[in-house]
C-alpha atoms as a PDB file:
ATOM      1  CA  UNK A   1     -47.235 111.965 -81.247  1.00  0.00           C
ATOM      2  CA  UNK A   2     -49.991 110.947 -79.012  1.00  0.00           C
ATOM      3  CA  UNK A   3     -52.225 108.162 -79.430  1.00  0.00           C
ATOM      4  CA  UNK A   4     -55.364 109.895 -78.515  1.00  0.00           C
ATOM      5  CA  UNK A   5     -56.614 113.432 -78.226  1.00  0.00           C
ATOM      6  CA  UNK A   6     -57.285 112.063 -75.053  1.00  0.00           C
ATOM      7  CA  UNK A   7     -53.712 111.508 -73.954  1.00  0.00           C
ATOM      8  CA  UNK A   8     -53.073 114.974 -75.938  1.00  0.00           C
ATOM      9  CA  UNK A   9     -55.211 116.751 -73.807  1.00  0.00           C
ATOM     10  CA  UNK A  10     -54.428 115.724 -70.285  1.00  0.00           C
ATOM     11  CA  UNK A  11     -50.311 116.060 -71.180  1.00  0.00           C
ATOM     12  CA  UNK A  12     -50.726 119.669 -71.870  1.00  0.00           C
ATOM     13  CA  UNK A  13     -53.166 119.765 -69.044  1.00  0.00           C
ATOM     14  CA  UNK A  14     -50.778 118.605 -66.350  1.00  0.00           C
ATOM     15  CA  UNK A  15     -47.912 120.615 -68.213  1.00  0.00           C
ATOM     16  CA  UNK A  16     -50.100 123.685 -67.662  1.00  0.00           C
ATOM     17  CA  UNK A  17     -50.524 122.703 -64.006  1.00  0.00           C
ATOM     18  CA  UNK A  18     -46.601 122.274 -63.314  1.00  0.00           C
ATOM     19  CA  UNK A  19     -45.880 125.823 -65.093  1.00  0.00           C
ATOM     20  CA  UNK A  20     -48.481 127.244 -62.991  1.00  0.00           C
ATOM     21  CA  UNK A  21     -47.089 125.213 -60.033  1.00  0.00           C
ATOM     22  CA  UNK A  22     -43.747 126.269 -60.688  1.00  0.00           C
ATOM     23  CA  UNK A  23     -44.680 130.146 -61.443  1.00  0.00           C
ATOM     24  CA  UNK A  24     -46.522 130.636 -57.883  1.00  0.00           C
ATOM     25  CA  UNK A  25     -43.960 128.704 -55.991  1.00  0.00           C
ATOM     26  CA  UNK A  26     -41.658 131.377 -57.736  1.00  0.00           C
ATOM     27  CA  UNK A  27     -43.753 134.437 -56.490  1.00  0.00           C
ATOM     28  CA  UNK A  28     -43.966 132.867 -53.291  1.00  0.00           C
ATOM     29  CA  UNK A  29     -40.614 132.906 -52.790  1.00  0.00           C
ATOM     30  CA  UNK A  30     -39.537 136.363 -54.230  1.00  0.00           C
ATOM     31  CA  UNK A  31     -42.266 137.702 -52.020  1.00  0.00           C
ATOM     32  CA  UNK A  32     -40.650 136.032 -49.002  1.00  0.00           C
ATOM     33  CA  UNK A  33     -37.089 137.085 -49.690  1.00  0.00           C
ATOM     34  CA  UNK A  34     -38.636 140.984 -50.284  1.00  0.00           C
ATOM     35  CA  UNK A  35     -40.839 140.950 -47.465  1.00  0.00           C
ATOM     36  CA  UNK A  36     -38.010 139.531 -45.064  1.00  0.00           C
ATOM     37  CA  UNK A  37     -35.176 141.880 -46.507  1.00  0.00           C
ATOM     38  CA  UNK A  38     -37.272 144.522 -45.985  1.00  0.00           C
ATOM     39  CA  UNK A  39     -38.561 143.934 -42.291  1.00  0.00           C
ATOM     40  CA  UNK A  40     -34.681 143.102 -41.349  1.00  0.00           C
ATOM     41  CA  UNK A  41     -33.688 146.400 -42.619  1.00  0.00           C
ATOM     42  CA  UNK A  42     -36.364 148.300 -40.852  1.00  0.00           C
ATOM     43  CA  UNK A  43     -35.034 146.678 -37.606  1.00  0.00           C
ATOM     44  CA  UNK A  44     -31.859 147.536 -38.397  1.00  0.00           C
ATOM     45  CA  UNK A  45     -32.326 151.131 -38.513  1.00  0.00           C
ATOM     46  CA  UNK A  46     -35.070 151.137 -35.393  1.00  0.00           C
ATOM     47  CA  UNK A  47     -32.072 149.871 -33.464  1.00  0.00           C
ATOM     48  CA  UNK A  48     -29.242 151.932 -34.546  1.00  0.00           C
ATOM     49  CA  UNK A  49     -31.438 155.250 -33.943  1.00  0.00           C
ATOM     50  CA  UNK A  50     -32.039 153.367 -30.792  1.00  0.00           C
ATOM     51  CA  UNK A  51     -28.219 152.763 -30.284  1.00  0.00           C
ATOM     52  CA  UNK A  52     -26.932 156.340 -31.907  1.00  0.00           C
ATOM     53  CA  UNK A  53     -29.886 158.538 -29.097  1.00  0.00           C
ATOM     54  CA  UNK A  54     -28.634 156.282 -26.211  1.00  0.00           C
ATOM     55  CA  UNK A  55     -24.944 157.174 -27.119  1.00  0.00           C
ATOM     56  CA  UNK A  56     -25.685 160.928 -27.112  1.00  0.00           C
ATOM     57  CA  UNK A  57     -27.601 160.947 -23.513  1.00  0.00           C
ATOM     58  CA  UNK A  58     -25.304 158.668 -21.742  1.00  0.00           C
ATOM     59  CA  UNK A  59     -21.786 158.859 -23.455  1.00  0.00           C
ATOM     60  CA  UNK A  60     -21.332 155.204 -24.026  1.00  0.00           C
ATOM     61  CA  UNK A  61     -22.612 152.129 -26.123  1.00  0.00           C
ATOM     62  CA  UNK A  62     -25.798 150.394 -24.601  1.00  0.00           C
ATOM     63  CA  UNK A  63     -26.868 146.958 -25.200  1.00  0.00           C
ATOM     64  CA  UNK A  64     -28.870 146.650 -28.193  1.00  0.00           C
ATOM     65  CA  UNK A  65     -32.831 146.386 -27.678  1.00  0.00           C
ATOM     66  CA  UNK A  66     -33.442 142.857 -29.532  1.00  0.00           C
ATOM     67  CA  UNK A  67     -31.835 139.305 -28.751  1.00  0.00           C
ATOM     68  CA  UNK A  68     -30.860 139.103 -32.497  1.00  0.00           C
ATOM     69  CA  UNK A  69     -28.740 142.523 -32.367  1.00  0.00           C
ATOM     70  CA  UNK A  70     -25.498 142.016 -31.579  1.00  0.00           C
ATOM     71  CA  UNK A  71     -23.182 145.364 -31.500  1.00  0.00           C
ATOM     72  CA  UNK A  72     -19.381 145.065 -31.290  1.00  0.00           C
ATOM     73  CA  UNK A  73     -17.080 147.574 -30.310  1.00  0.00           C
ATOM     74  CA  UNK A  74     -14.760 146.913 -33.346  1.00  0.00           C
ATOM     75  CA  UNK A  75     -15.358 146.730 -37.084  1.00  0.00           C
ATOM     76  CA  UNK A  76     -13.049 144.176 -38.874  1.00  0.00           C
ATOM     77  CA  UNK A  77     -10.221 143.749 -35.931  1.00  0.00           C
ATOM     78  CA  UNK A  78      -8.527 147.178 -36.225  1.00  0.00           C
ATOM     79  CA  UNK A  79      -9.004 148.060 -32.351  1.00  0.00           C
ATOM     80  CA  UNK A  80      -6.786 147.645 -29.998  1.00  0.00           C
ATOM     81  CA  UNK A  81      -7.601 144.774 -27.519  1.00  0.00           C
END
């Protein structure tokens, strides 16, 4: 198979160093998408108990607290324009 123990040895060496490559890049990125999902969603509900006390006080809809909020008056088009 190989020609040397040599050869032999540094195959499974770089094999072992792409799995391990391949298994942190992995991590890396579940970590990210958990991390992320979970800092959006903690925004998301800052905002809307933002939204929901600024209803009660004033009687109307305020502008949303963050650039990257955007509220809309209607849900899937069934208002009347």
């Amino acid at each position: 198979m190989f020609r040397s123990i040599r050869h032999g040895l540094f195959a499974a060496l770089a094999g072992f160093t792409v799995l391990i490559c391949v298994c942190h890049a992995g991590l890396a990125l579940v970590i990210s998408y958990v991390t992320e999902d979970m800092l959006v969603e903690r925004l998301l509900e800052r905002e809307a108990a933002a939204m929901t006390a600024h209803f009660r006080r004033h009687g109307e809809s305020g502008k949303p607290g963050s650039d990257l909020i955007r509220a809309y008056r209607c849900w899937r088009m069934k208002c009347a324009a």
